[in-house]
C-alpha atoms as a PDB file:
ATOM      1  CA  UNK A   1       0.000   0.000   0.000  1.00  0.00           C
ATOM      2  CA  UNK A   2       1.326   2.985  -0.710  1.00  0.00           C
ATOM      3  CA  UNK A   3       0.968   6.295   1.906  1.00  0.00           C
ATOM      4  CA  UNK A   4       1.073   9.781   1.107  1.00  0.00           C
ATOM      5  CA  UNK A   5       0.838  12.673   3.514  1.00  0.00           C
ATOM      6  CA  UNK A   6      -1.325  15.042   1.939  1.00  0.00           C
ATOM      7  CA  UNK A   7      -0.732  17.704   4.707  1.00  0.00           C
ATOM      8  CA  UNK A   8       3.250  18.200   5.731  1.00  0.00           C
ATOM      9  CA  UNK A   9       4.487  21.771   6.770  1.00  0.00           C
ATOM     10  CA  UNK A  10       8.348  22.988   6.642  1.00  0.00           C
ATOM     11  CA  UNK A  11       9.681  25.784   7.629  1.00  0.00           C
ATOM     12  CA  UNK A  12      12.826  27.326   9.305  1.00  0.00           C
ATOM     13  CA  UNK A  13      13.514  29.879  11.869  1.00  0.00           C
ATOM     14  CA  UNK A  14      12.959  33.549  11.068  1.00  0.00           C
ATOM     15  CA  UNK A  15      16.847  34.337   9.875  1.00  0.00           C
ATOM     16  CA  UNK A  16      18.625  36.988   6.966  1.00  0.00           C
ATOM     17  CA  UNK A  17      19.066  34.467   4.380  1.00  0.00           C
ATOM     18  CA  UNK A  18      15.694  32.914   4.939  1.00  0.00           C
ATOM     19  CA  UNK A  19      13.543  35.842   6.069  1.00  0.00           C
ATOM     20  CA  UNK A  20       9.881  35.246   8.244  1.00  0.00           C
ATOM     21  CA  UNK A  21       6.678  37.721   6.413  1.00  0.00           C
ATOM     22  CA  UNK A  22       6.759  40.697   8.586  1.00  0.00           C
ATOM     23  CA  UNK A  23       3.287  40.300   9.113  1.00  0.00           C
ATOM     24  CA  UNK A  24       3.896  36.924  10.320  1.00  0.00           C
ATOM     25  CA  UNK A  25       4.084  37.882  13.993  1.00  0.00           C
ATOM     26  CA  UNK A  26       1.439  41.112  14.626  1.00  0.00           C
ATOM     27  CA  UNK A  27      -1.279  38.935  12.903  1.00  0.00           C
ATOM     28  CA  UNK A  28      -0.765  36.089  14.813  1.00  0.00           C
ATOM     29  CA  UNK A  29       0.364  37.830  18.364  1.00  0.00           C
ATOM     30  CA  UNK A  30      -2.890  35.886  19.908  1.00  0.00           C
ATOM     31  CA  UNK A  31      -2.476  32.833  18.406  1.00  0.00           C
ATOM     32  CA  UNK A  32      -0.039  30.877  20.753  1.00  0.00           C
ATOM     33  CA  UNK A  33       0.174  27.443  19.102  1.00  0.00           C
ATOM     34  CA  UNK A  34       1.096  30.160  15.506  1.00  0.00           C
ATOM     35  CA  UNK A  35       4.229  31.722  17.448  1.00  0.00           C
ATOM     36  CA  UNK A  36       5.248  28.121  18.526  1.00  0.00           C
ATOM     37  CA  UNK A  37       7.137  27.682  15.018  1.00  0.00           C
ATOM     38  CA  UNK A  38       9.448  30.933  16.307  1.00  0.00           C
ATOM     39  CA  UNK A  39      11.656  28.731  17.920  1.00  0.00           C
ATOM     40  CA  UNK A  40      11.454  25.628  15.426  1.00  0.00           C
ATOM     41  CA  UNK A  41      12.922  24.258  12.483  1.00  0.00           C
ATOM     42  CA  UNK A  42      11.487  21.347  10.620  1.00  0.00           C
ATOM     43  CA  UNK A  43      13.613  21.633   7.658  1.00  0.00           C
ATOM     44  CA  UNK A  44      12.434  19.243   4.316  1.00  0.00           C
ATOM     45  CA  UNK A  45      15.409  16.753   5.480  1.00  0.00           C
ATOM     46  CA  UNK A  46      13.939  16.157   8.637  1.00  0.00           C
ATOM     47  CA  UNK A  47      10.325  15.914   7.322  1.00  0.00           C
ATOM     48  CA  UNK A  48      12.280  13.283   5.216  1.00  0.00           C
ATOM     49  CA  UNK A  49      13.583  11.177   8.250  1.00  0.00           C
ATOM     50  CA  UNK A  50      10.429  11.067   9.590  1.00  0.00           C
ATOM     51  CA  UNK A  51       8.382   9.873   6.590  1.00  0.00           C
ATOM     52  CA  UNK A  52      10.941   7.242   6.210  1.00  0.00           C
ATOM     53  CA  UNK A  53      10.350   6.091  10.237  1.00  0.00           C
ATOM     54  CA  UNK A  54       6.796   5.176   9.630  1.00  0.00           C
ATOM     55  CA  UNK A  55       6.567   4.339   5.891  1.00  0.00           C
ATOM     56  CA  UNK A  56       4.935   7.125   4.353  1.00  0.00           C
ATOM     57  CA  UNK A  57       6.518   7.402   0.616  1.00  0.00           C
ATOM     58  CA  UNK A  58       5.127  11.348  -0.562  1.00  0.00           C
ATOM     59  CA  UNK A  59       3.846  14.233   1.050  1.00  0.00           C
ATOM     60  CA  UNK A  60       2.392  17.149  -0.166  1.00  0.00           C
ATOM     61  CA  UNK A  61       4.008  20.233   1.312  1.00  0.00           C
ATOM     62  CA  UNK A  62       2.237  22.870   2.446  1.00  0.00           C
ATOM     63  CA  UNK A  63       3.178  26.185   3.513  1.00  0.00           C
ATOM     64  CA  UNK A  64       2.758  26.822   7.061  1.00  0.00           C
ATOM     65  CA  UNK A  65       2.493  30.652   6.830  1.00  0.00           C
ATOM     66  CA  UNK A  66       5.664  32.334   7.959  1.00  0.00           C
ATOM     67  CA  UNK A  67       6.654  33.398   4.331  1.00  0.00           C
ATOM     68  CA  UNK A  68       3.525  34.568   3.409  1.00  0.00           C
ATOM     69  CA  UNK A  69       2.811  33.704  -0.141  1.00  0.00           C
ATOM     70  CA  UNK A  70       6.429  32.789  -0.876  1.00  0.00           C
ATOM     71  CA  UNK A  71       6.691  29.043  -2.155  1.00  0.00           C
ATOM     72  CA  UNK A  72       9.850  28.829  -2.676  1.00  0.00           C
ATOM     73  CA  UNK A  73      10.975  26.405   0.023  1.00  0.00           C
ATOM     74  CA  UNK A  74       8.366  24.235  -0.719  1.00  0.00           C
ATOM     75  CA  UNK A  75       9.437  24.182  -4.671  1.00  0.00           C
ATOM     76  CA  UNK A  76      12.768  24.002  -3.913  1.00  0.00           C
ATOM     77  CA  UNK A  77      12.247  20.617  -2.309  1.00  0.00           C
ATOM     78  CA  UNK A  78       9.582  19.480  -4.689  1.00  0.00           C
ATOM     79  CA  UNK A  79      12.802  19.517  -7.482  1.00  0.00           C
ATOM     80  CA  UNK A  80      15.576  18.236  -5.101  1.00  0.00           C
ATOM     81  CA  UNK A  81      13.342  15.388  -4.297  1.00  0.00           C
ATOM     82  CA  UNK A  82       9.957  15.243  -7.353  1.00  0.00           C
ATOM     83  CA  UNK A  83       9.628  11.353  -6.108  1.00  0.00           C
ATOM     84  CA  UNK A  84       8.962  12.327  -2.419  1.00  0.00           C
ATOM     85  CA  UNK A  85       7.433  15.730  -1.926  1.00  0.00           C
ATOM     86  CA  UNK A  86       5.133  18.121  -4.235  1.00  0.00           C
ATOM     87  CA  UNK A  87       3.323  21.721  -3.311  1.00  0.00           C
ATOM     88  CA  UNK A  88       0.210  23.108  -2.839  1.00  0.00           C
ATOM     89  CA  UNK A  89       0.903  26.882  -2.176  1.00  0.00           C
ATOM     90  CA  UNK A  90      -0.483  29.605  -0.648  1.00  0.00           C
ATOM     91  CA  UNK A  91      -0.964  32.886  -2.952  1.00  0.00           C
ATOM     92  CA  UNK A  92      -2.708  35.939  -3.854  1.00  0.00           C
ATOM     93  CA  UNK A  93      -5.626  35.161  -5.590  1.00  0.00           C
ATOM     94  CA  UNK A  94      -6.016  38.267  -6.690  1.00  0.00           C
ATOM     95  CA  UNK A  95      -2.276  38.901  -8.058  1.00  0.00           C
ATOM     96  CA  UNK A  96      -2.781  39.995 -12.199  1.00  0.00           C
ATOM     97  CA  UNK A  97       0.240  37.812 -12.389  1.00  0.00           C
ATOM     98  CA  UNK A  98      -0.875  34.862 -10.977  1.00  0.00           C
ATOM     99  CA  UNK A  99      -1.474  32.671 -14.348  1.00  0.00           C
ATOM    100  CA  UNK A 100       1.754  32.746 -15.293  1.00  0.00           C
ATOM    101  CA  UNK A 101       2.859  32.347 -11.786  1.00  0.00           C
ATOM    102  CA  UNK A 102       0.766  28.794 -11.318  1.00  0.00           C
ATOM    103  CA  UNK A 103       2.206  28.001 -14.717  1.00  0.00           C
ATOM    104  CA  UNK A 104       5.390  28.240 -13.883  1.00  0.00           C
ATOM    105  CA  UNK A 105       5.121  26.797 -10.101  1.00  0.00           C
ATOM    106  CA  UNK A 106       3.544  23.596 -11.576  1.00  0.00           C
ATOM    107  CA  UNK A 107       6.322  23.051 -13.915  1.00  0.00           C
ATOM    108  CA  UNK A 108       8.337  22.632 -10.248  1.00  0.00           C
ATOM    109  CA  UNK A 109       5.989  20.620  -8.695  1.00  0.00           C
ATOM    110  CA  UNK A 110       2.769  22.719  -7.953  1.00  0.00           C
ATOM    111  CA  UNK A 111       0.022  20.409  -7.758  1.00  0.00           C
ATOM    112  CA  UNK A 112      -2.776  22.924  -5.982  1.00  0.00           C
ATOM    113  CA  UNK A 113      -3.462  25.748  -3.935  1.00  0.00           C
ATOM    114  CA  UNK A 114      -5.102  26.802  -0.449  1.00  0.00           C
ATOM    115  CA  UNK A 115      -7.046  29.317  -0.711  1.00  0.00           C
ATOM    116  CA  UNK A 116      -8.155  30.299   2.837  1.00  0.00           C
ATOM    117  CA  UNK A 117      -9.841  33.585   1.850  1.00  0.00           C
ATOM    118  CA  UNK A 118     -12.618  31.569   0.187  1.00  0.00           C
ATOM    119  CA  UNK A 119     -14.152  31.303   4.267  1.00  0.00           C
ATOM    120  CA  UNK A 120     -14.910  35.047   3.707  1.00  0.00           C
ATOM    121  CA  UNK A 121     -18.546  35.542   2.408  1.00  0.00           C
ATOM    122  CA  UNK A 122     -18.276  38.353   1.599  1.00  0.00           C
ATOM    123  CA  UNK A 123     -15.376  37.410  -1.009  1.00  0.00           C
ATOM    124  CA  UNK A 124     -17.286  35.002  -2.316  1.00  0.00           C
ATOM    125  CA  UNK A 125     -20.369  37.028  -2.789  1.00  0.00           C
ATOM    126  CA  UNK A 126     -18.124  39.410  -4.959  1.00  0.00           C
ATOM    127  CA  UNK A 127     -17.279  36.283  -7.144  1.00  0.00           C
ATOM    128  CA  UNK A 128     -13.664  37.350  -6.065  1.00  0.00           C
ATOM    129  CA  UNK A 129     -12.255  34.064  -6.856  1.00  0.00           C
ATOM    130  CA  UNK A 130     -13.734  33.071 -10.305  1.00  0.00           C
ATOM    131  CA  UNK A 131     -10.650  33.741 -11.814  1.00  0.00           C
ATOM    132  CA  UNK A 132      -8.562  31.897 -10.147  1.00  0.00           C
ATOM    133  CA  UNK A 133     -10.540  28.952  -9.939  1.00  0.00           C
ATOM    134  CA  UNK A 134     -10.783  28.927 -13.658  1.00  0.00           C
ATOM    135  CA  UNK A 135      -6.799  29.160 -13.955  1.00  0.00           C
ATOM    136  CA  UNK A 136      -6.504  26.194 -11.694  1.00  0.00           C
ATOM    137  CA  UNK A 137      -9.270  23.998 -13.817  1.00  0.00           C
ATOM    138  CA  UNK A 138      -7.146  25.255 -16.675  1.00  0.00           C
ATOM    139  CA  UNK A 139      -3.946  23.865 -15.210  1.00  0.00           C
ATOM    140  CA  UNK A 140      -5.420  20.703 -13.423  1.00  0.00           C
ATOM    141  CA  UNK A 141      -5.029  22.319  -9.659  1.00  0.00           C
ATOM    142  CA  UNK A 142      -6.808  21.157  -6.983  1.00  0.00           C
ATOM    143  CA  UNK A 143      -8.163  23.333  -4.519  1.00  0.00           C
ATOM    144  CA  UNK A 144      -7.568  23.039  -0.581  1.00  0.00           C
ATOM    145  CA  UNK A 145      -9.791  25.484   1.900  1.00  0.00           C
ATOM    146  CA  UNK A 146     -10.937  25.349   5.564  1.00  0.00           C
ATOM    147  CA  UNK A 147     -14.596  25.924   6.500  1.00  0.00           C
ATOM    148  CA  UNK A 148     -16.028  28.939   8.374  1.00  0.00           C
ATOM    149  CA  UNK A 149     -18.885  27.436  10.349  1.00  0.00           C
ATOM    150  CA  UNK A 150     -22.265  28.387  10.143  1.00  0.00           C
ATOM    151  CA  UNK A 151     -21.142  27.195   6.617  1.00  0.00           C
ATOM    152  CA  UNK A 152     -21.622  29.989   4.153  1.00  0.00           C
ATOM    153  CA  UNK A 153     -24.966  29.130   2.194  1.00  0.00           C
ATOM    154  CA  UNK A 154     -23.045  30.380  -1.564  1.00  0.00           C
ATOM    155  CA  UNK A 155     -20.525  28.267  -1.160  1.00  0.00           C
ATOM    156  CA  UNK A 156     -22.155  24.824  -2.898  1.00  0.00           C
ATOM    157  CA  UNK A 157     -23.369  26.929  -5.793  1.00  0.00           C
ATOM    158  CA  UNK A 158     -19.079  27.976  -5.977  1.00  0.00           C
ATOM    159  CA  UNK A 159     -17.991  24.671  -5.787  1.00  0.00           C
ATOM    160  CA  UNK A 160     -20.811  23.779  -8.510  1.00  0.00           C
ATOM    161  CA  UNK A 161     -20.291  26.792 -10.589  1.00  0.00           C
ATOM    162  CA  UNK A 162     -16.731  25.485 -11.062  1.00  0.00           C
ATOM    163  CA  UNK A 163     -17.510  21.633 -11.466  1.00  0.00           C
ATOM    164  CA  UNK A 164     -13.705  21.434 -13.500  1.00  0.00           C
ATOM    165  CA  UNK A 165     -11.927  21.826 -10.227  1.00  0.00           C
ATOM    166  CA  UNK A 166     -11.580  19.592  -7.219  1.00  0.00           C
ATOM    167  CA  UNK A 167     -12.210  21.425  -3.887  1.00  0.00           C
ATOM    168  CA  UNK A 168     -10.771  19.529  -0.680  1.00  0.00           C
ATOM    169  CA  UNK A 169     -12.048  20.687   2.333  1.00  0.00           C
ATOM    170  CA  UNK A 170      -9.053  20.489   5.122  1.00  0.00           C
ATOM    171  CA  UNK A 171      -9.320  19.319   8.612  1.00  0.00           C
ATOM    172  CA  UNK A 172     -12.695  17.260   8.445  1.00  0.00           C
ATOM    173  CA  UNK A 173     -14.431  20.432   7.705  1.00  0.00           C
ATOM    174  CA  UNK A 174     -14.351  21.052  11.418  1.00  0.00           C
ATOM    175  CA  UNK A 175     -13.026  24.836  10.587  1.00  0.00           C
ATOM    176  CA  UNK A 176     -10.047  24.522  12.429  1.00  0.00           C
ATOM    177  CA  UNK A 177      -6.304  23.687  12.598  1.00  0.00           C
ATOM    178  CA  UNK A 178      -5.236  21.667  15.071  1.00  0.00           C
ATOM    179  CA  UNK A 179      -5.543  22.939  18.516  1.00  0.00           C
ATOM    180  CA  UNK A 180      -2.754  24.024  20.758  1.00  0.00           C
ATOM    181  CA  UNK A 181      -1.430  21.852  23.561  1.00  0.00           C
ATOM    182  CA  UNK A 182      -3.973  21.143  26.390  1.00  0.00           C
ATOM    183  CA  UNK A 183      -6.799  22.620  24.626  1.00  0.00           C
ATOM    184  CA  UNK A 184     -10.031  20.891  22.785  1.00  0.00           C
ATOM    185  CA  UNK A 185     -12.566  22.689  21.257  1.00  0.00           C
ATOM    186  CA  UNK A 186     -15.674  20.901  23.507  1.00  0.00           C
ATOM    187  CA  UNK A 187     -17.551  19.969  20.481  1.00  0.00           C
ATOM    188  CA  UNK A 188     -14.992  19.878  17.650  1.00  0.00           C
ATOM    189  CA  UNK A 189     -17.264  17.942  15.387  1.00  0.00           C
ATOM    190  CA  UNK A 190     -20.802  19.954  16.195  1.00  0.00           C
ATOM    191  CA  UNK A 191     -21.016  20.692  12.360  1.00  0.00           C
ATOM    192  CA  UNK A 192     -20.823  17.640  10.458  1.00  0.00           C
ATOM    193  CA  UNK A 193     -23.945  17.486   9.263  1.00  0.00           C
ATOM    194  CA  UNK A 194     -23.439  20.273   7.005  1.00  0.00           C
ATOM    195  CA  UNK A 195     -20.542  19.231   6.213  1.00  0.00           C
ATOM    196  CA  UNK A 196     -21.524  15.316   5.158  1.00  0.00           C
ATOM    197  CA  UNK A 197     -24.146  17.573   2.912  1.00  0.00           C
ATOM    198  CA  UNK A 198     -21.498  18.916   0.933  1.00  0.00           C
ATOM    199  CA  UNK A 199     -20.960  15.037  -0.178  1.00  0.00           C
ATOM    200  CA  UNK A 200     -23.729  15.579  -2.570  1.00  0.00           C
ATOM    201  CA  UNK A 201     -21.519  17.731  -4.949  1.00  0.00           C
ATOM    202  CA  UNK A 202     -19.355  15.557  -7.054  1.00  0.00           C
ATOM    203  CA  UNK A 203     -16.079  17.743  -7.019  1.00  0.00           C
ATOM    204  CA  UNK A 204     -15.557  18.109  -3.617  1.00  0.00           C
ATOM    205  CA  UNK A 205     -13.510  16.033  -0.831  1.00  0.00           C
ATOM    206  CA  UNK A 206     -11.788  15.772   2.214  1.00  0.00           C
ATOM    207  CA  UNK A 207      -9.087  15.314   3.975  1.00  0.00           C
ATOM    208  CA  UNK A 208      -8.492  13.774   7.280  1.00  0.00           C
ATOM    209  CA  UNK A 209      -5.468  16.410   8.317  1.00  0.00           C
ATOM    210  CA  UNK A 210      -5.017  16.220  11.568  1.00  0.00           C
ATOM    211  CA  UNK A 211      -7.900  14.289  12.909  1.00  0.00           C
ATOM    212  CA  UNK A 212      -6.319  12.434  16.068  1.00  0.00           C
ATOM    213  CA  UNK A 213      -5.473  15.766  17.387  1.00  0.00           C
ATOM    214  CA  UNK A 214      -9.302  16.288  18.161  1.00  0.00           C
ATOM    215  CA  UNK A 215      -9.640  13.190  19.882  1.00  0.00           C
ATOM    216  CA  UNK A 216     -10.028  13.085  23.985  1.00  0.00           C
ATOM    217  CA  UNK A 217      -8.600   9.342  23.755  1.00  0.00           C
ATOM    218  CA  UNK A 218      -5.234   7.684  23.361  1.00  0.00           C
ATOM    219  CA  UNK A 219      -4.295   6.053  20.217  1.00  0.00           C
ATOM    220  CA  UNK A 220      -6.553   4.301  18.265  1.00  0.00           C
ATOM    221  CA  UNK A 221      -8.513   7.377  19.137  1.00  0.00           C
ATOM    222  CA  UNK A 222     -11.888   6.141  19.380  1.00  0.00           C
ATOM    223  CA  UNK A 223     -13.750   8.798  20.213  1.00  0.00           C
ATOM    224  CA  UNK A 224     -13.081  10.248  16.467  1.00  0.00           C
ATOM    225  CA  UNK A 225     -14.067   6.665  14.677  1.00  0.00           C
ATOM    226  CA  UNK A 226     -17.592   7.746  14.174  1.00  0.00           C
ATOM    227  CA  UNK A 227     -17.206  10.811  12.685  1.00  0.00           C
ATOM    228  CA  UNK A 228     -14.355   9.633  10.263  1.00  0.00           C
ATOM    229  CA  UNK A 229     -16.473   6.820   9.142  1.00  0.00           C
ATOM    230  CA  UNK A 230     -19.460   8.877   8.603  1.00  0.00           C
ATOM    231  CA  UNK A 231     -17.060  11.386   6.368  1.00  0.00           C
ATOM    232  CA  UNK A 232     -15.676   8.039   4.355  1.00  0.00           C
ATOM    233  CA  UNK A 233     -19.677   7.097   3.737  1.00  0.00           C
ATOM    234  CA  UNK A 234     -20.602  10.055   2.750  1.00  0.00           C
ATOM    235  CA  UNK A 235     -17.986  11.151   0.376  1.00  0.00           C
ATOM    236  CA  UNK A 236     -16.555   7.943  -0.566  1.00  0.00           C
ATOM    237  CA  UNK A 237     -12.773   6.753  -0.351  1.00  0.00           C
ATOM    238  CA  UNK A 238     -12.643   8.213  -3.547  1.00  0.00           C
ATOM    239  CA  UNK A 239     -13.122  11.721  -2.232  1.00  0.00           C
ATOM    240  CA  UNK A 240     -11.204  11.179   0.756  1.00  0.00           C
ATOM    241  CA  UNK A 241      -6.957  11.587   1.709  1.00  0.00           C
ATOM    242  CA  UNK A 242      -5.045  10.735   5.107  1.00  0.00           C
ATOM    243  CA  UNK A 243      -3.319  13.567   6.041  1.00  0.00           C
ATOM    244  CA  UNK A 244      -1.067  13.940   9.527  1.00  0.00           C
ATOM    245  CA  UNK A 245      -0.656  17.538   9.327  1.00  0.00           C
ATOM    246  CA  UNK A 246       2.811  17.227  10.706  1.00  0.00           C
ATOM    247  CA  UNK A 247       4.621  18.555  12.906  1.00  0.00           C
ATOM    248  CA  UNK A 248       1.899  20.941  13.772  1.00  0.00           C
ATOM    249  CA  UNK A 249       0.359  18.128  15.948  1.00  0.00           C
ATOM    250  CA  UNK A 250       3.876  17.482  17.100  1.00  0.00           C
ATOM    251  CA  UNK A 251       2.983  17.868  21.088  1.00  0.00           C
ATOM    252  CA  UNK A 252      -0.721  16.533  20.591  1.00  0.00           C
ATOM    253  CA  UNK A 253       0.129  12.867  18.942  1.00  0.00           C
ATOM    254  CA  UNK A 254       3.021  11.245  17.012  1.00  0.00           C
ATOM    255  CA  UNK A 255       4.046  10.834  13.686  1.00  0.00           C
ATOM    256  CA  UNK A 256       3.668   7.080  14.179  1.00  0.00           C
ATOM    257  CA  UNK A 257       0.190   7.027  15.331  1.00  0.00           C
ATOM    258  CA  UNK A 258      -1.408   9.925  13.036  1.00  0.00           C
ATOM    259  CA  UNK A 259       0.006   7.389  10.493  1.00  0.00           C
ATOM    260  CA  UNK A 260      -1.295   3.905  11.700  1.00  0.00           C
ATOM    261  CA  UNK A 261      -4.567   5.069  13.761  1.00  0.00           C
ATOM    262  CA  UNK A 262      -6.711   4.872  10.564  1.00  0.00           C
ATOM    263  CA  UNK A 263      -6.209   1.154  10.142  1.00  0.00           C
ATOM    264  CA  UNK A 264      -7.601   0.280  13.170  1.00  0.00           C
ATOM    265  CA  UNK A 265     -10.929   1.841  13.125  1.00  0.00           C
ATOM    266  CA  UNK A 266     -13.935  -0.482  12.363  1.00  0.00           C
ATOM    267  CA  UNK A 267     -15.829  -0.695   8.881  1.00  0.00           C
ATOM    268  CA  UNK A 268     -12.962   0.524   6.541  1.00  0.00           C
ATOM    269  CA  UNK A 269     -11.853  -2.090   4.254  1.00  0.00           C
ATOM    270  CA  UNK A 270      -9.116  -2.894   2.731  1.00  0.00           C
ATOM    271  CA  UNK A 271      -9.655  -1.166  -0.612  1.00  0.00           C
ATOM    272  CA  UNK A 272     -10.798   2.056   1.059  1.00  0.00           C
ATOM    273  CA  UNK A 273      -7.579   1.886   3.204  1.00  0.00           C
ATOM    274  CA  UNK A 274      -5.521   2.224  -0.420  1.00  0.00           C
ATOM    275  CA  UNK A 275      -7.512   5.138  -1.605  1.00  0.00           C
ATOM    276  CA  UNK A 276      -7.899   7.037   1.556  1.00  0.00           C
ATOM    277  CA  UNK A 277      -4.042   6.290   2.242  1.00  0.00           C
ATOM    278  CA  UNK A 278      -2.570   7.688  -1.130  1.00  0.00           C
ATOM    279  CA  UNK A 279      -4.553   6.515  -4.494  1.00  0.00           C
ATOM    280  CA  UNK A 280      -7.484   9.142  -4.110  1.00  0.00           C
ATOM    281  CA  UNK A 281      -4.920  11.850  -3.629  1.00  0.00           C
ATOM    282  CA  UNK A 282      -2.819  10.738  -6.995  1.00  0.00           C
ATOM    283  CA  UNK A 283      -6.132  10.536  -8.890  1.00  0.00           C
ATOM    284  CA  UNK A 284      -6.911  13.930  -7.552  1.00  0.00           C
ATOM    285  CA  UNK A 285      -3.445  15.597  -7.897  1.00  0.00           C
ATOM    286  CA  UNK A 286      -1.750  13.856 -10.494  1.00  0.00           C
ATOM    287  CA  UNK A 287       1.231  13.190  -8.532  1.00  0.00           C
ATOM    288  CA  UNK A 288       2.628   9.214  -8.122  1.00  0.00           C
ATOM    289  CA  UNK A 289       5.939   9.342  -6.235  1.00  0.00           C
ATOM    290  CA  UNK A 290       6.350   5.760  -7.084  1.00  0.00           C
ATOM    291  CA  UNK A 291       6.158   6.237 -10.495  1.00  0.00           C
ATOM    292  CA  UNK A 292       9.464   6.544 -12.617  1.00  0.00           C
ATOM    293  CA  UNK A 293       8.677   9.953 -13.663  1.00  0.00           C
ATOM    294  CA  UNK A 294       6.635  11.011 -10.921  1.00  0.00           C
ATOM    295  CA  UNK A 295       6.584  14.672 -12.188  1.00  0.00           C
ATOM    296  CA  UNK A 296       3.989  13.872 -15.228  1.00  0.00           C
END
């Protein structure tokens, strides 16, 4: 079976030669589990080590923030090593530039964007991101985006009004990134059943990025069985990716059992094991690291 993490961040410490966004800091100055990077490095060798220690052969990297916009580390690995990681980046949307920027990323190892802006109705009620959802259709992007919960009525009618692209919604839909250390939200998964409606529209997914840090349990995580199996029924394996969300849920779980917990909960067969685990996500992206040109 092959595993792919479709949720890795990598980053390095705010220095001259590899400079933190400015904004980084101010906009985040309330968010304590944000500011925990300050002090951190998670470099794409050690990201490496540790997808070797548990058997997970790809990961899609994803920018964790501190460069704003700026890709670059993430492409940078994506070329040194097109067999083990690839990039979904964060950008401006509304950049005039930003066709030929996607063209060019995805000759690198681009394979889709997060687009966290879409949360904002009132963005979306401006058809703000039209364009850029019809450059990624054009280029074969998929989509990643959190929810905003109560779930913004317009945004089915966006993900239908752009049937070429494939949305995935991050972190179960819950609307959140994993919490901070000692901290769960009381009712993390109070909105699911407007999220298991979004199943109805055939372009959108999910994936399961950091779902063991929601969970009141030790591993297997039990307590979070039910609501992963009712996301795998309603969307289908084919519409769902494992994702660890490493190392942001560093202090809340390990690598090891974000990878393995999936395989022990109840009702999930074999064959939806392989999609969920890394064939939905090469269907979806385009990206096979075992294949012996993994970039096309």
């Amino acid at each position: 079976m092959i595993v792919i993490d479709a949720q890795v961040h990598s980053w390095y410490t705010d220095r001259p030669d590899r400079p933190w966004s400015p904004q980084y800091r101010p906009a985040n100055a309330h968010k304590p589990s944000y500011l925990q990077h300050a002090g951190q490095t998670n470099s794409p060798d050690m990201v490496l080590a540790e997808m070797d220690a548990v058997d997970v052969a790809g990961a899609l990297l994803v920018p964790v923030g501190v460069y704003g916009t700026d890709i670059e580390l993430e492409l940078e690995a994506s070329e040194q090593h097109p067999g083990r990681f690839q990039t979904i980046g964060l950008i401006d949307h509304l950049d005039p530039d930003l066709a030929a920027h996607l063209e060019r990323s995805a000759a690198r190892g681009l394979r889709g964007v997060r687009i966290l802006e879409m949360r904002e109705p009132e963005r979306v009620a401006r058809h703000e991101f039209d364009p850029v959802l019809r450059i990624c259709g054009d280029l074969g992007l998929v989509v990643t985006m959190s929810l905003a919960h109560p779930l913004d009525p317009q945004l089915p009618e966006l993900f239908r009004r752009n049937s070429g692209v494939f949305f995935y919604i991050d972190h179960l839909g819950t609307g959140f990134a994993p919490p901070i250390l000692g901290f769960r939200p009381s009712e993390p998964f109070e909105h699911l059943p407007a999220v298991l409606a979004l199943a109805e529209i055939p372009n959108v997914g999910i994936k399961l990025t950091g779902a063991p840090s929601l969970s009141y349990d030790r591993y297997p995580f039990k307590d979070i069985w039910s609501p992963v199996n009712q996301l795998i029924s309603s969307f289908g394996a084919d519409r769902v990716s494992w994702g660890s969300d490493f190392s942001r849920t560093n202090a809340l779980h390990s690598y090891w059992e974000g990878r393995h917990y999936l395989a022990e909960v109840p009702g999930i067969s074999e064959e939806e094991l392989e999609l969920i685990y890394g064939r939905t996500l090469i269907t979806r992206t385009g990206w096979d690291p075992t294949s012996s040109d993994p970039l096309h």
